[in-house]
N, C-alpha and C. Protein backbone atom coordinates (compact mmCIF):
# COMPACT_ATOMS: atom_id res chain seq x y z
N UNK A 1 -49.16 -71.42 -7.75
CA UNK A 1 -48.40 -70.71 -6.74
C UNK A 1 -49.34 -70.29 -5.61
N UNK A 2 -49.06 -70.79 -4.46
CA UNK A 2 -49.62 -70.53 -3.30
C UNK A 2 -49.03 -68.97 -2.35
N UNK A 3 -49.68 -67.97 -2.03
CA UNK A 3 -49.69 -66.95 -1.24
C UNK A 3 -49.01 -67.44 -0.21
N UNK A 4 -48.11 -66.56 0.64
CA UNK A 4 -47.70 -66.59 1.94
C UNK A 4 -48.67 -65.98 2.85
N UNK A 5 -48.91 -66.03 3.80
CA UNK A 5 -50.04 -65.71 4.71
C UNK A 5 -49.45 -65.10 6.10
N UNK A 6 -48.41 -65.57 6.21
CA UNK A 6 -47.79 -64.62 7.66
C UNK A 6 -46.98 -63.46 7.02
N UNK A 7 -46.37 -62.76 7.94
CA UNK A 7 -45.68 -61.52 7.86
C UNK A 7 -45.69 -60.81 9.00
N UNK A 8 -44.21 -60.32 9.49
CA UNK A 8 -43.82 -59.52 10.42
C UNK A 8 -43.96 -58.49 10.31
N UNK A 9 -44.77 -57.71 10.88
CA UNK A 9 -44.79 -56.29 11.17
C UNK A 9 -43.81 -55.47 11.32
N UNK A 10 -43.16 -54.71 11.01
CA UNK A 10 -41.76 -53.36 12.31
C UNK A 10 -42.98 -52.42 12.46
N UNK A 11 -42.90 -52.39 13.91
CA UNK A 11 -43.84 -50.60 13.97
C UNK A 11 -42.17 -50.09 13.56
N UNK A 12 -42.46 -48.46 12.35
CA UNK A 12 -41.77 -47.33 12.35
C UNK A 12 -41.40 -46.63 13.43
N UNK A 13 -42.22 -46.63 14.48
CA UNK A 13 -42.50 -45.90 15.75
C UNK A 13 -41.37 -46.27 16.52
N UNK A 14 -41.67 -47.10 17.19
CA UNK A 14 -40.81 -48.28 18.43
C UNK A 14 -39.95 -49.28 18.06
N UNK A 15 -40.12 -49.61 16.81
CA UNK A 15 -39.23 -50.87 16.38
C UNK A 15 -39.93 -52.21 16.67
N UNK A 16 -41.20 -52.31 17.12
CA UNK A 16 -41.80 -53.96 17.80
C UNK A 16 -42.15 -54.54 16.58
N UNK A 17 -41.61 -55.67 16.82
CA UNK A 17 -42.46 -56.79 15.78
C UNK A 17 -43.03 -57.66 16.37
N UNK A 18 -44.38 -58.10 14.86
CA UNK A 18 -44.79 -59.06 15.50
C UNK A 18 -45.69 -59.58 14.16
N UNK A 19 -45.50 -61.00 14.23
CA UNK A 19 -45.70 -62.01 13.53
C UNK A 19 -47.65 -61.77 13.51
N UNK A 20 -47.75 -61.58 12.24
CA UNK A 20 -49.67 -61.53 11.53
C UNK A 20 -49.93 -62.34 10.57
N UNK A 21 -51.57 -62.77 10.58
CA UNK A 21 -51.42 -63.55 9.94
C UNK A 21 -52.41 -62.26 8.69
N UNK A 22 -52.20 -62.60 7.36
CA UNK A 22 -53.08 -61.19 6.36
C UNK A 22 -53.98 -61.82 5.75
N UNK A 23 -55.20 -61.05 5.53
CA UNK A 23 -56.12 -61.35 5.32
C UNK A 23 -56.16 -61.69 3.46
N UNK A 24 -56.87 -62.29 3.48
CA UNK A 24 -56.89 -62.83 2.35
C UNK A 24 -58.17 -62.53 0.81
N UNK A 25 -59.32 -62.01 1.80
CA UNK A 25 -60.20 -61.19 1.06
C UNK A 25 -60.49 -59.69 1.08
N UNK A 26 -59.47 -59.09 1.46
CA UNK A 26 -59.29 -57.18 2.15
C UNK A 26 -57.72 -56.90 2.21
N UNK A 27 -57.65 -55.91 2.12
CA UNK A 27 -56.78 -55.03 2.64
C UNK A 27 -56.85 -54.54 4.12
N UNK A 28 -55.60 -54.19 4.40
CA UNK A 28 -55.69 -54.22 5.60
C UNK A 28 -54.92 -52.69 5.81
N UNK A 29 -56.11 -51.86 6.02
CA UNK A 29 -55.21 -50.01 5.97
C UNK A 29 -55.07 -49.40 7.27
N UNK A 30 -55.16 -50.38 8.18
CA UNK A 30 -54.87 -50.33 9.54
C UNK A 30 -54.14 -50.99 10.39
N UNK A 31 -53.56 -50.53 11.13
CA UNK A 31 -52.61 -51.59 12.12
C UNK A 31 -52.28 -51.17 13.33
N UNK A 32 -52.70 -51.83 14.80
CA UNK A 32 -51.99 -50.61 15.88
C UNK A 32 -51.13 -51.88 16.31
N UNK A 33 -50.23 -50.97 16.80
CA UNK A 33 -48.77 -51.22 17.21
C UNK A 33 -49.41 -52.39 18.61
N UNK A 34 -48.97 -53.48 19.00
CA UNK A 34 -48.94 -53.89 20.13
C UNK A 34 -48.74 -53.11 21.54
N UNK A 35 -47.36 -52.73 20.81
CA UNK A 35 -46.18 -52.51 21.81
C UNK A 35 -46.67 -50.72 22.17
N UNK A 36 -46.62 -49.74 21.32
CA UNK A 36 -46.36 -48.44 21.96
C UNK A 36 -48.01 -48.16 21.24
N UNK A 37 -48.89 -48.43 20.64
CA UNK A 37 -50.24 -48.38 20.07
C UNK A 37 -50.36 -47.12 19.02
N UNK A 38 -49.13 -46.93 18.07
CA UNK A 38 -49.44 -46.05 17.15
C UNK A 38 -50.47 -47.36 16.03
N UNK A 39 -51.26 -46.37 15.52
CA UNK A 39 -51.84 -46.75 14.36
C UNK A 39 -51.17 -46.64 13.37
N UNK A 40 -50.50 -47.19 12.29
CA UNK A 40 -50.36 -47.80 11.05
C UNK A 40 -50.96 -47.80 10.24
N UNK A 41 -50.70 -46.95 9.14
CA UNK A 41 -51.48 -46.43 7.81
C UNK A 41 -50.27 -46.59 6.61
N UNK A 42 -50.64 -47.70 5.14
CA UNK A 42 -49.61 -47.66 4.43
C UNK A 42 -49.10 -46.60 3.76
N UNK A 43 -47.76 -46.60 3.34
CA UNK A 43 -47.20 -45.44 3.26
C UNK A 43 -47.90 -45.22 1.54
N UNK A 44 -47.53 -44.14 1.02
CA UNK A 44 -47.77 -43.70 -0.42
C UNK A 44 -47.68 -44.70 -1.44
N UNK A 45 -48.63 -44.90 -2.20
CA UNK A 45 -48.49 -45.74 -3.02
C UNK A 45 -48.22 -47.84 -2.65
N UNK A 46 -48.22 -47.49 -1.34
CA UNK A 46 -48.91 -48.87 -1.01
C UNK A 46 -50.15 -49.17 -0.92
N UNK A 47 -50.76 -50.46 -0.90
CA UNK A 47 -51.83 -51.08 -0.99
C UNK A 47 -52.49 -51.44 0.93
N UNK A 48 -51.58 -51.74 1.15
CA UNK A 48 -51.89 -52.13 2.83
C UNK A 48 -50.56 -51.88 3.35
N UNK A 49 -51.03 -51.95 5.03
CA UNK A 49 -49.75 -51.75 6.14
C UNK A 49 -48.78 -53.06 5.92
N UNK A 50 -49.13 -54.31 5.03
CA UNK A 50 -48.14 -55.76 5.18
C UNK A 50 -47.63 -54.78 3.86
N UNK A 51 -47.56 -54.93 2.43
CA UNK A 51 -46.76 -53.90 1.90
C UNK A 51 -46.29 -52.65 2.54
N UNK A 52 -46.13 -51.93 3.13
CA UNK A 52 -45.36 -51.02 3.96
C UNK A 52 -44.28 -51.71 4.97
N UNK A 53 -44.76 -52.33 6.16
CA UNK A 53 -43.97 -52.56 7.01
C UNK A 53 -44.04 -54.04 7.34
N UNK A 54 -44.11 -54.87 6.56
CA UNK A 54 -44.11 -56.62 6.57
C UNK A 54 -43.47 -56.99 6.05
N UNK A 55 -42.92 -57.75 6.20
CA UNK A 55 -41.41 -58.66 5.69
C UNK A 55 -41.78 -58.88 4.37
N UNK A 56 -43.29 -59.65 4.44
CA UNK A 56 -44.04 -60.53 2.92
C UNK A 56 -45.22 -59.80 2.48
N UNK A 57 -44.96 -58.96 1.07
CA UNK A 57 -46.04 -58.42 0.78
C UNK A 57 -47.57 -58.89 0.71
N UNK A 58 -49.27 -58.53 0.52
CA UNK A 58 -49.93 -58.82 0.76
C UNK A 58 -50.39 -60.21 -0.53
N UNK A 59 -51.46 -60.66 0.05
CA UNK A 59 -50.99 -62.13 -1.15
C UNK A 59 -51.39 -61.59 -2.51
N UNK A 60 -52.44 -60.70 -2.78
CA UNK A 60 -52.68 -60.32 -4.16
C UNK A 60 -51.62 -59.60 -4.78
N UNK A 61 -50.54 -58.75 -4.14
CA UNK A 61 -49.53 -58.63 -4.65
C UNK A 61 -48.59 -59.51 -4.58
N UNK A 62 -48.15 -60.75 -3.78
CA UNK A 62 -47.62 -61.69 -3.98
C UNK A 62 -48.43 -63.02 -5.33
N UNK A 63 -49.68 -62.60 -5.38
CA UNK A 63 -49.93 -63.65 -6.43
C UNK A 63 -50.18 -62.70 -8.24
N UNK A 64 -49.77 -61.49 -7.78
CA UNK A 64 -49.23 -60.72 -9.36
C UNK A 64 -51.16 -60.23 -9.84
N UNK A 65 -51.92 -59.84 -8.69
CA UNK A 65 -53.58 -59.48 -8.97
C UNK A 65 -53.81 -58.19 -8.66
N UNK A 66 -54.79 -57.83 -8.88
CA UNK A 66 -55.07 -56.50 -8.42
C UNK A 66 -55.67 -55.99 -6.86
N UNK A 67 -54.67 -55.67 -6.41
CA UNK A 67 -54.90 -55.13 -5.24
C UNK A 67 -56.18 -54.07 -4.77
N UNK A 68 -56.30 -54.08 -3.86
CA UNK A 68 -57.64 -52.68 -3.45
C UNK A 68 -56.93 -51.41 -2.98
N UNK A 69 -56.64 -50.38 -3.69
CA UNK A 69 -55.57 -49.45 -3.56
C UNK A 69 -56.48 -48.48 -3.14
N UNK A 70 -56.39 -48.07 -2.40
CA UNK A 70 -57.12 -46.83 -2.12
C UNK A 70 -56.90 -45.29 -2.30
């Protein structure tokens, strides 16, 4: 089983999306908005901002591994 690698963003903020591609050796506990430039921090008990606000969770949780939870 191969990882998905893109995923749409929603800023909470403004509503902008936008198509990312996720990293594949990190987490990613940051994100600024394109559109209105809030920073993006995952919510409770997520692993990264693509689990919070991405269509496709991050690939180590899409490939059933252990994530870097902070």
């Amino acid at each position: 089983m191969e990882a998905i690698l893109q995923s749409v963003l929603t800023c909470p903020h403004c509503g902008a999306m936008k198509e990312e591609t996720m990293p594949t050796d990190a987490c990613q506990f940051f994100y600024e908005c394109t559109a209105c430039n809030t920073v993006l921090r995952p919510k409770s008990g997520d692993c990264c901002v693509f689990c919070s606000y991405g269509t496709v969770p991050c690939p180590p949780i899409q490939l059933q591994q252990d994530c870097c939870k902070h």
